[in-house]
Protein backbone atom coordinates (compact mmCIF):
# COMPACT_ATOMS: atom_id res chain seq x y z
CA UNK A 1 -36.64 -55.92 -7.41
CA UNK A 2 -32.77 -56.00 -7.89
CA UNK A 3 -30.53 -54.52 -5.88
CA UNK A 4 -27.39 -52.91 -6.80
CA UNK A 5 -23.87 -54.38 -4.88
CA UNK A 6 -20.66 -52.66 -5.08
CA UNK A 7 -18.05 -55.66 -5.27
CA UNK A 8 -14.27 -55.73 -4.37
CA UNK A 9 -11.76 -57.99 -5.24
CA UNK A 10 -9.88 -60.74 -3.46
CA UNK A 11 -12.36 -60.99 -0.28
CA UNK A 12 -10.74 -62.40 2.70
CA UNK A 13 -12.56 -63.90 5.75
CA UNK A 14 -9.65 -63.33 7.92
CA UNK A 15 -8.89 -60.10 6.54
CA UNK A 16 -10.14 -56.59 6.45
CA UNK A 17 -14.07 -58.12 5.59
CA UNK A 18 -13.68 -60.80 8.64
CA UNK A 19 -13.09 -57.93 10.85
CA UNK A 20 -15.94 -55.80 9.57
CA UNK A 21 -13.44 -53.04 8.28
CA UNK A 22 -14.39 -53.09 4.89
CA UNK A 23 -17.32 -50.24 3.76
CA UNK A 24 -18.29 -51.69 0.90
CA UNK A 25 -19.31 -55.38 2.48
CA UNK A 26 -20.64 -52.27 5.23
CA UNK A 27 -22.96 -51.06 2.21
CA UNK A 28 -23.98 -54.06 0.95
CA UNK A 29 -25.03 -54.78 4.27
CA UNK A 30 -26.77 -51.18 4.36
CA UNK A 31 -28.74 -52.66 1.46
CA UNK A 32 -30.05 -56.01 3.00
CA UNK A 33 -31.29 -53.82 6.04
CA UNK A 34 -33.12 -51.21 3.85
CA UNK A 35 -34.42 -54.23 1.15
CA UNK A 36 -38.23 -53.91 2.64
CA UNK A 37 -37.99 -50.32 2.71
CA UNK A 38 -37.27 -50.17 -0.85
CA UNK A 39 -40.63 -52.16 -1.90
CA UNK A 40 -42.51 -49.40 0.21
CA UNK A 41 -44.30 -45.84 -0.80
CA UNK A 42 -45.69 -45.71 2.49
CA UNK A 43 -44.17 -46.57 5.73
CA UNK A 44 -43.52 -45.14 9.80
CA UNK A 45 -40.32 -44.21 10.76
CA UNK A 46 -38.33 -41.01 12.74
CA UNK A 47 -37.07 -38.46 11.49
CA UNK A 48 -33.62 -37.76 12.52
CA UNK A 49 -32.82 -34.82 10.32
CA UNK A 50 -33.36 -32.68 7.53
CA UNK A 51 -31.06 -32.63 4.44
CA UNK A 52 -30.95 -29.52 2.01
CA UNK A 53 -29.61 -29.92 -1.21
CA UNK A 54 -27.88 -26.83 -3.26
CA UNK A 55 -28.24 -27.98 -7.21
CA UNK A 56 -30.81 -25.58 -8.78
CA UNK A 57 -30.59 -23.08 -6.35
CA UNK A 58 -32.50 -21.13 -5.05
CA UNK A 59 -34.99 -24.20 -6.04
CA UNK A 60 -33.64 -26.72 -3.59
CA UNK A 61 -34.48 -30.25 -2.49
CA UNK A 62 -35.41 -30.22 0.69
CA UNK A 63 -35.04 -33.95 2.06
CA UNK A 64 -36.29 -35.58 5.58
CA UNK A 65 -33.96 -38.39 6.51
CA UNK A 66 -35.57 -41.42 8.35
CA UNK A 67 -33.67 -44.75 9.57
CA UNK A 68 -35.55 -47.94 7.61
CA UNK A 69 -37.64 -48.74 10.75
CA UNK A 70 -38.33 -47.26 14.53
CA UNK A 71 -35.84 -47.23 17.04
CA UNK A 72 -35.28 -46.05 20.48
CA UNK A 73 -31.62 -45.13 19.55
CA UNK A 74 -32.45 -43.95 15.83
CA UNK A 75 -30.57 -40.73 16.72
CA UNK A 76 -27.47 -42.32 16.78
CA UNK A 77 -27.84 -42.68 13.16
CA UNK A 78 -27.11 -38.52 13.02
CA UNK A 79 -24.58 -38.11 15.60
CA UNK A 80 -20.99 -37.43 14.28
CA UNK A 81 -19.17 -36.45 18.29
CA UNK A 82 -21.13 -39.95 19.88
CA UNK A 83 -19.53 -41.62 16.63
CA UNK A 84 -16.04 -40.10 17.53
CA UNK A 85 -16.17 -40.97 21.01
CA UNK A 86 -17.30 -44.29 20.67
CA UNK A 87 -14.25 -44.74 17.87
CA UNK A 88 -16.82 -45.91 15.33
CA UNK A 89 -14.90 -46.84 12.13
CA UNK A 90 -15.99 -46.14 8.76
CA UNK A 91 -18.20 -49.13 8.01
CA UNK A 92 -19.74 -48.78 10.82
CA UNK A 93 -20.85 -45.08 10.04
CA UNK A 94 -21.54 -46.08 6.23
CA UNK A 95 -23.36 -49.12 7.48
CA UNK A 96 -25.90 -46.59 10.09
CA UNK A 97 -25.85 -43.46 6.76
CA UNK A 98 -26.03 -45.78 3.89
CA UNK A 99 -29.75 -46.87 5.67
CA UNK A 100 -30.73 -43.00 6.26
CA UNK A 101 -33.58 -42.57 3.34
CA UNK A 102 -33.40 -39.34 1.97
CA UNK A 103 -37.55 -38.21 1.15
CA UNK A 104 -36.94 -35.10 -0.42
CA UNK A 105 -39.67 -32.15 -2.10
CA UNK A 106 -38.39 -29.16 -4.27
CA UNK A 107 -38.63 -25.59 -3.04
CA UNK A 108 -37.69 -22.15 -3.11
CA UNK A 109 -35.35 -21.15 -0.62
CA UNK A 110 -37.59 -18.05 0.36
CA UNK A 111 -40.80 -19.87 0.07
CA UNK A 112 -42.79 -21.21 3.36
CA UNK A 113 -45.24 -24.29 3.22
CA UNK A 114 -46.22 -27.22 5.16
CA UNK A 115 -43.96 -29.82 4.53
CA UNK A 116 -41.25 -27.28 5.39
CA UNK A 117 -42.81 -26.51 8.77
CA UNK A 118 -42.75 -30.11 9.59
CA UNK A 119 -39.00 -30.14 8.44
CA UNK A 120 -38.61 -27.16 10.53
CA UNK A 121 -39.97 -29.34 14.00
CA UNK A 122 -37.70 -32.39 13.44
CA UNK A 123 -34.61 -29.82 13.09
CA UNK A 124 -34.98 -28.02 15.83
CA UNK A 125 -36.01 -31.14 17.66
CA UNK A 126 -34.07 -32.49 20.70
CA UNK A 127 -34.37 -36.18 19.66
CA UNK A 128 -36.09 -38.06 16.48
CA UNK A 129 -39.73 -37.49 15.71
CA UNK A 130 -42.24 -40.48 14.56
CA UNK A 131 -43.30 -39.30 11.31
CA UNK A 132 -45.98 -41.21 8.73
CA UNK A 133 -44.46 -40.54 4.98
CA UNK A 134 -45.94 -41.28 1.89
CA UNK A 135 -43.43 -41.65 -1.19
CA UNK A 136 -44.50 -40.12 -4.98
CA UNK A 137 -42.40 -43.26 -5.74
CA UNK A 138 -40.31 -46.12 -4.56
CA UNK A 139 -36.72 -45.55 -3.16
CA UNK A 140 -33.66 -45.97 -5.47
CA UNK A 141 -31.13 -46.90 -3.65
CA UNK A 142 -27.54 -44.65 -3.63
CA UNK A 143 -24.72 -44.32 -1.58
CA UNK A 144 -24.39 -40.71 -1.79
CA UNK A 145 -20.55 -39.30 -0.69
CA UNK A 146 -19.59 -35.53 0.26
CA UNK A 147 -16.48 -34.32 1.36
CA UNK A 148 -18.34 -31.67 3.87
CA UNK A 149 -21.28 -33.81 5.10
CA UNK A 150 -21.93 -37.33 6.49
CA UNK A 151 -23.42 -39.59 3.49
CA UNK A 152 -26.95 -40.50 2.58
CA UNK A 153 -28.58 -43.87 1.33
CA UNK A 154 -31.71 -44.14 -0.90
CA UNK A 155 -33.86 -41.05 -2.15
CA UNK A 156 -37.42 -40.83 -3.49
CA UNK A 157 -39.78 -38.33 -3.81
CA UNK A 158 -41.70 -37.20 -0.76
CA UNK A 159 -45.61 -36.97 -1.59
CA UNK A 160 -46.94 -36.53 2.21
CA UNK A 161 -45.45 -36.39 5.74
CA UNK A 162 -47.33 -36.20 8.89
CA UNK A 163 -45.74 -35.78 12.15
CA UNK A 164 -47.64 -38.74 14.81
CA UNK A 165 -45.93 -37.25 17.92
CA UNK A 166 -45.33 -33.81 19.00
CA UNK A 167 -41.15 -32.70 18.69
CA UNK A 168 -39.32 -31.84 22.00
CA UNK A 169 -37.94 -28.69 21.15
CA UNK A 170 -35.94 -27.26 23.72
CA UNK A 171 -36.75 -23.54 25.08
CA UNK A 172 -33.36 -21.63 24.43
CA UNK A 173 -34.29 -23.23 20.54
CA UNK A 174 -37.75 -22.10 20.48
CA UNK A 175 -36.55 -18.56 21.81
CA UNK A 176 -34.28 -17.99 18.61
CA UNK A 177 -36.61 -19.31 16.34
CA UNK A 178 -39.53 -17.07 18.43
CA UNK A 179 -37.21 -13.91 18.63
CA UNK A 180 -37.73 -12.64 14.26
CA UNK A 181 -35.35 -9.75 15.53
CA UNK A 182 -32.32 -11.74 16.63
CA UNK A 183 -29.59 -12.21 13.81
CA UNK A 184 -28.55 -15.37 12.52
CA UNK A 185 -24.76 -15.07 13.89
CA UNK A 186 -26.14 -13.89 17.25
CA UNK A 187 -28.57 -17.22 17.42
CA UNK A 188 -25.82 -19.65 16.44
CA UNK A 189 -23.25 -18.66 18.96
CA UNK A 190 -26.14 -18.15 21.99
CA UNK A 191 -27.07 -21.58 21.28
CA UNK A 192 -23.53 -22.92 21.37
CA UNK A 193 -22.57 -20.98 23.98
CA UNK A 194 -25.64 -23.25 25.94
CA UNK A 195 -24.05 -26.49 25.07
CA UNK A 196 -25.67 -27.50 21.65
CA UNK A 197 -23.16 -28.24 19.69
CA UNK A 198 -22.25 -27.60 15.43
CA UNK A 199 -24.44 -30.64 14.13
CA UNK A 200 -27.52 -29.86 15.33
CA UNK A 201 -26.66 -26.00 14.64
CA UNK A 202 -25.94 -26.87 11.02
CA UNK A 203 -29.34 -28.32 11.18
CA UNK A 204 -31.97 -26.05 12.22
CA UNK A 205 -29.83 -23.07 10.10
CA UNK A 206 -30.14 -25.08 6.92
CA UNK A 207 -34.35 -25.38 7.55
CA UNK A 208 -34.86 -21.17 7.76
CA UNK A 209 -35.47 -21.45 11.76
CA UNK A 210 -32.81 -18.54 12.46
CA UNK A 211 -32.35 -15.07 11.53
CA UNK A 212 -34.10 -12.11 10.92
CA UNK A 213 -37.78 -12.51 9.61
CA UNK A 214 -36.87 -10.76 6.20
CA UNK A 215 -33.77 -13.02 6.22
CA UNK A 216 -34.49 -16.39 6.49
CA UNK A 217 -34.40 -18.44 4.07
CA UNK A 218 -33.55 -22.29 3.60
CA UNK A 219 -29.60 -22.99 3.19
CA UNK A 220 -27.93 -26.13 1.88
CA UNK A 221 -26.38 -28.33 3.90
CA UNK A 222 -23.51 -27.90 3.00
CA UNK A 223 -23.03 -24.40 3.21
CA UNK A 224 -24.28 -24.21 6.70
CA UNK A 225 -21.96 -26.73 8.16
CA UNK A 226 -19.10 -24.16 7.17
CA UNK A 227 -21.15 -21.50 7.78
CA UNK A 228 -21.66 -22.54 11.47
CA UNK A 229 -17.75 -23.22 12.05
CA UNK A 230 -17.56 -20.04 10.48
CA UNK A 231 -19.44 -18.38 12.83
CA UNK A 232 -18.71 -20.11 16.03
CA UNK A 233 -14.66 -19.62 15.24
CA UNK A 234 -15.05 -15.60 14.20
CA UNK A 235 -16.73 -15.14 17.97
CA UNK A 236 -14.26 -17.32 20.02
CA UNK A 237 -10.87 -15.74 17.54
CA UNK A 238 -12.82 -12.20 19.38
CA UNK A 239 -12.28 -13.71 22.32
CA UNK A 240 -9.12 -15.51 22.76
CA UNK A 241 -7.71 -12.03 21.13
CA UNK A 242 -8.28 -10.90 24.55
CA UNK A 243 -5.88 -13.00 26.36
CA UNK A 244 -1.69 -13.10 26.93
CA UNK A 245 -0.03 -16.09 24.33
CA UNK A 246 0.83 -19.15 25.17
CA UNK A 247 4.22 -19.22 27.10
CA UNK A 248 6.04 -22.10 25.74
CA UNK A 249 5.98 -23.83 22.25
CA UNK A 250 3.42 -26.98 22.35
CA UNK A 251 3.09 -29.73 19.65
CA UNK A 252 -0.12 -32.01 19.61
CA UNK A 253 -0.56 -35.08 18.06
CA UNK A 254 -4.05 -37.26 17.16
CA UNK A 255 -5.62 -39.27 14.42
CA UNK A 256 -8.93 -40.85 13.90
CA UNK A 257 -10.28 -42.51 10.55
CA UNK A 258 -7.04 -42.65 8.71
CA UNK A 259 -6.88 -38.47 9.41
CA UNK A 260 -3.58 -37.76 11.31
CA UNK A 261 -3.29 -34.20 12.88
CA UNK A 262 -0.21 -32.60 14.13
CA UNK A 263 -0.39 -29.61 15.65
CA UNK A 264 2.16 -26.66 16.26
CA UNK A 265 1.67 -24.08 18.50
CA UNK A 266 4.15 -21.14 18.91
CA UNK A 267 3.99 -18.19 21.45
CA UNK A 268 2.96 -15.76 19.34
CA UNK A 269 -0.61 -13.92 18.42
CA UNK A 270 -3.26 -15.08 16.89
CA UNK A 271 -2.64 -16.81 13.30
CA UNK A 272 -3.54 -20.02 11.61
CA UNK A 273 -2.48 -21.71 8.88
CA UNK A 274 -3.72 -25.40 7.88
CA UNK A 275 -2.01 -27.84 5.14
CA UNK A 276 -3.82 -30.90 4.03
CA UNK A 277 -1.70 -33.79 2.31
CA UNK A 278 -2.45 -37.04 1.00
CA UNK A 279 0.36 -39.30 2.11
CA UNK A 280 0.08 -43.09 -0.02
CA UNK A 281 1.32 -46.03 1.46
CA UNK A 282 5.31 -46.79 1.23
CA UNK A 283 6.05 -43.51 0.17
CA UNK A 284 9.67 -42.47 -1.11
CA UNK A 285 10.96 -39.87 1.60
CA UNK A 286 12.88 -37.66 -1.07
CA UNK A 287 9.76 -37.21 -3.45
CA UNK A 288 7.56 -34.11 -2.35
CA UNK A 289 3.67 -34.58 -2.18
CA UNK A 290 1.07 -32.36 -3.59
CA UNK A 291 -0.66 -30.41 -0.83
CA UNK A 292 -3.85 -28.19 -0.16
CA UNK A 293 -3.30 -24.40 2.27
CA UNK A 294 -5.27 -21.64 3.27
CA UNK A 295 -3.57 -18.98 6.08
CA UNK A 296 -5.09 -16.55 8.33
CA UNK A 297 -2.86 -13.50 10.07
CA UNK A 298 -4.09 -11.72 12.78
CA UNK A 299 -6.62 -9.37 11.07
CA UNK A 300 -8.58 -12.66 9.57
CA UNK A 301 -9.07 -13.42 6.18
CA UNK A 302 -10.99 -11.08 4.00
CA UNK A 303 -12.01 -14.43 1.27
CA UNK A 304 -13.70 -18.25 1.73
CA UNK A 305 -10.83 -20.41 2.42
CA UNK A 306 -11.51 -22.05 -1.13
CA UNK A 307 -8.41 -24.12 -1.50
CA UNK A 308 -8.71 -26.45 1.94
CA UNK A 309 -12.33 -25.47 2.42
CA UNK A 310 -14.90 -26.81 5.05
CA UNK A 311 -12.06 -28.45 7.02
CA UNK A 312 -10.40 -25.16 7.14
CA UNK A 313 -13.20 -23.81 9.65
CA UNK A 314 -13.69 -27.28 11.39
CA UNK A 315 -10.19 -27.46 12.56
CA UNK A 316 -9.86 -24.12 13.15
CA UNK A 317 -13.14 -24.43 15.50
CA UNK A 318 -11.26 -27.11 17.57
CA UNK A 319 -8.12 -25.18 17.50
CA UNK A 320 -10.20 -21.78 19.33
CA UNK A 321 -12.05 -24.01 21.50
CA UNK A 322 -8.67 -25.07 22.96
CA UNK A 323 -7.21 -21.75 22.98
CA UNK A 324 -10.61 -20.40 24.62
CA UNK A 325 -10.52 -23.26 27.26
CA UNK A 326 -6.78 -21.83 28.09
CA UNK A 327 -7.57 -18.66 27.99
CA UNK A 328 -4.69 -17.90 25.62
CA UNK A 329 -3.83 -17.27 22.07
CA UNK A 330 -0.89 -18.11 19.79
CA UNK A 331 0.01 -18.63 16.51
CA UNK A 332 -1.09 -22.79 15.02
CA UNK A 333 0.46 -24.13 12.48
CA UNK A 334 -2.20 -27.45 11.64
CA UNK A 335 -0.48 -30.38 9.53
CA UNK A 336 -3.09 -33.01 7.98
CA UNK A 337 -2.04 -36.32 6.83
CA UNK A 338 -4.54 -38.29 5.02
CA UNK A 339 -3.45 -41.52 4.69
CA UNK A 340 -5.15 -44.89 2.84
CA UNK A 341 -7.29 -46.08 5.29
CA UNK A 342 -9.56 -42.88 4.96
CA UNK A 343 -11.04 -45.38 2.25
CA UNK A 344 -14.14 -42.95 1.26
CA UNK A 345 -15.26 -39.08 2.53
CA UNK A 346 -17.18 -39.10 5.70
CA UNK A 347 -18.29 -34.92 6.19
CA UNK A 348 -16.07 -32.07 7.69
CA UNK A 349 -17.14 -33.30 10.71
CA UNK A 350 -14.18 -35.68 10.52
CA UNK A 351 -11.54 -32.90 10.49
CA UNK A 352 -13.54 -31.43 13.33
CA UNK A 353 -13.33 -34.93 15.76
CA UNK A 354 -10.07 -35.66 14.71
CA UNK A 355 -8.29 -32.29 15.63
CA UNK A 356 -10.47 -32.57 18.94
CA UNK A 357 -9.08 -35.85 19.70
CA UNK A 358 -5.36 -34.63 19.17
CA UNK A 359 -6.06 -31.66 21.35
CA UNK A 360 -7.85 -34.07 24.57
CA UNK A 361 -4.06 -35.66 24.65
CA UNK A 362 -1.22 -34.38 26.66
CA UNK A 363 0.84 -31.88 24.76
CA UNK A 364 4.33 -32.43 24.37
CA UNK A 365 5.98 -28.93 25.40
CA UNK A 366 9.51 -27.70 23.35
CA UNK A 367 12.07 -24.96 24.81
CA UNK A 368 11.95 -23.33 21.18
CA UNK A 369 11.14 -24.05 17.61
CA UNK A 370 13.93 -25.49 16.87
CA UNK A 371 13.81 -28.20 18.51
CA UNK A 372 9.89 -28.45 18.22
CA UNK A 373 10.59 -28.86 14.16
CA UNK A 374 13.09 -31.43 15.33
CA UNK A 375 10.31 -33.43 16.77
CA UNK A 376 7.75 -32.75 13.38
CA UNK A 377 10.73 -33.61 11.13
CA UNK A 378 11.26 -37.03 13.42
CA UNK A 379 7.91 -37.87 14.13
CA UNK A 380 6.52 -37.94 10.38
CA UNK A 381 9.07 -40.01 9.12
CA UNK A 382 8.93 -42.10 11.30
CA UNK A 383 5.11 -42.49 10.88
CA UNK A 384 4.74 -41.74 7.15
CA UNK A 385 8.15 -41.65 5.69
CA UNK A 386 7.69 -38.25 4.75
CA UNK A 387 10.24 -35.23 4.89
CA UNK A 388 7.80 -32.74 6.63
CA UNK A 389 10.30 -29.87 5.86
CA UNK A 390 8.79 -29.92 2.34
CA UNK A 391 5.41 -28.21 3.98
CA UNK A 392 7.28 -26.26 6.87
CA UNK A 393 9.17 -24.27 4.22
CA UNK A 394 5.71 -23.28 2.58
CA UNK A 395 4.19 -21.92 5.37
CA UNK A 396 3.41 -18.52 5.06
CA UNK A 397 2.72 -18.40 9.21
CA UNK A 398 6.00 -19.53 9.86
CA UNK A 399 7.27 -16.95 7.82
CA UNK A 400 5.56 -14.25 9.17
CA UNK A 401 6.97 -15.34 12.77
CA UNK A 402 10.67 -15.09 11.15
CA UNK A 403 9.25 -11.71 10.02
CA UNK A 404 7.76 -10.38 13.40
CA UNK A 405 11.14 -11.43 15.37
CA UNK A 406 13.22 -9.95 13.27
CA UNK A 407 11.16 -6.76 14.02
CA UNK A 408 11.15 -6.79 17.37
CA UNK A 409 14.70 -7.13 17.54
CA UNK A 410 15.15 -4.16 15.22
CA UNK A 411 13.20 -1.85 17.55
């Protein structure tokens, strides 16, 4: 059997492949592990997760994704905040994902049958379930890449699945899937609220396991991993609304992956307002960049965030958790900097680690912002060789603040 290798040019021992930085030597790797699995239609493995796929909806693939053999720590290949705390870098995660087979069966979204049931169990799960599969055909392998979730390796056909161990499914989990009269939105944020956190919510939401009875139905992947942040966000922005603002202006800085975050925060209600910009290597500091933005005012947004999408509610997520664990609100004006060594997409959950990580470090607290935009203007040139007032003087946030005080002084 052949198997496909990505190549690169101009390897290096001493360089970024002798370190082990390089995902595509990562992959390759991925490939030697999974080389066995490959030859097999049947085989014994756990299943750490479900996938659900949204081409040809509402007939969707419905995948079960299984590490290439047993392991005591096989959840680890499906576990995006022990990646972030442990610093794993991107080969590292495409090495663990690019081995996650993908053993998928087509359904309607509304439809119930066995195979989905059995999904159902490893979702709601607390920890991967040994699971006997039998393939319709042998696994192709693919790297597969998404912007909003954590990539996949080989796919096949599933023809059978049989659970050989009963799932440990905690009992504030079985209770929303049990209660057919709770709503979706009501689940979601009484399961957070008990300490499980966005990845496994994603999860069990995407399977049909929450909701009204008349209402569930199976939802991609993809859309549930927004629609979770979504969620969570819209019940904590309820919350924080509550509280006085912040009483000083506070700028946070953090980066993970090749994703830089800097964060403004400014004494002022509730708003938010993200940029996203791709910043190249030796860039000219006169030349302006091409940039993604989506803004919320007080009142919320009344559309999908379409333009900066999924990473819009992850970051927003870390920004209200924050705010929440203050008990304040203000105004945040998030700047993201993608740089080079972001080499391929990783999921959402990226933007939702990294602005984490820049919120766990000590803010650096400003008089007024003035002198905070001092800081931004210093700080990413120094870093990026960027002129940061380029984004500053497209913020609609910013300009509503100009707005507001100008009111206020009028009255």
């Amino acid at each position: 059997m052949q198997i496909p290798f990505r190549q690169h040019k101009g390897y290096d021992p001493l360089g970024d492949c002798g370190k082990g930085k390089c995902p595509i030597c990562a992959r390759n790797n991925a490939v030697f592990r999974v080389k066995n699995f490959l030859s097999k239609e049947e085989f014994t493995s756990d299943g750490v997760a479900p996938f659900v796929g949204r081409y040809g909806y509402p007939y969707v693939n419905v995948g079960i994704l299984a590490p290439p053999e047993q392991s005591d720590d096989s959840w680890i290949y499906d576990a995006p905040k022990y990646w972030s705390a442990e610093n794993y870098e991107i080969p590292k995660i495409v090495d663990f994902r690019s081995s996650l087979l993908n053993s998928r069966y087509n359904i309607n979204i509304k439809k119930r049958i066995k195979l989905l049931g059995l999904s159902q169990d490893i979702a709601m799960s607390s920890k991967p379930v040994d699971v006997d599969i039998q393939l319709a055909e042998k696994p192709k392998f693919r790297l597969n890449l998404d912007s909003h979730m954590a990539p996949t390796g080989p796919n096949a056909k599933l023809k059978k699945a049989t659970l050989t161990e009963n799932p440990k499914i905690h009992t504030k989990v079985y209770k929303v899937f049990d209660d057919i009269d709770m709503k979706a939105n009501d689940a979601v944020n009484y399961l957070y609220e008990n300490n499980f956190d966005e990845n496994f919510l994603s999860r069990i939401l995407s399977v049909g396991t929450l909701g009204l009875k008349v209402n569930r139905k199976l939802t991609p992947t993809r859309w549930s991993i927004v629609a979770v942040d979504d969620v969570i966000g819209k019940n904590l922005i309820n919350e924080i609304k509550d509280y006085s603002e912040i009483d000083s202006y506070y700028s946070f800085f953090g980066n993970y992956l090749g994703n830089y975050y800097l964060i403004l925060m400014f004494p002022e209600v509730w708003s938010y307002e993200l940029f996203e910009t791709y910043i190249p290597s030796n860039w000219n500091f006169s030349r302006e960049l091409r940039r993604s933005t989506d803004f919320e005012d007080y009142f919320g947004r009344k559309s999908y965030a379409e333009i900066t999408a999924g990473g819009y509610y992850s970051t927003r997520l870390a920004t209200l958790e924050h705010l929440a664990k203050l008990k304040r609100q203000a105004s945040v004006l998030v700047l993201r900097f993608i740089t080079d060594e972001y080499t391929m997409p990783l999921g959402v959950w990226v933007t939702r680690q990294t602005a984490r990580k820049a919120f766990e470090k000590n803010p650096i607290e400003f008089s007024s912002k003035e002198l905070m935009f001092e800081y931004a203007r210093k700080l990413i040139k120094r870093k990026f060789n960027y002129n940061v007032d380029f984004v500053l003087n497209k913020s609609n946030l910013l300009k509503n603040i100009k707005q507001q005080t100008k009111l206020e002084r009028f009255i």
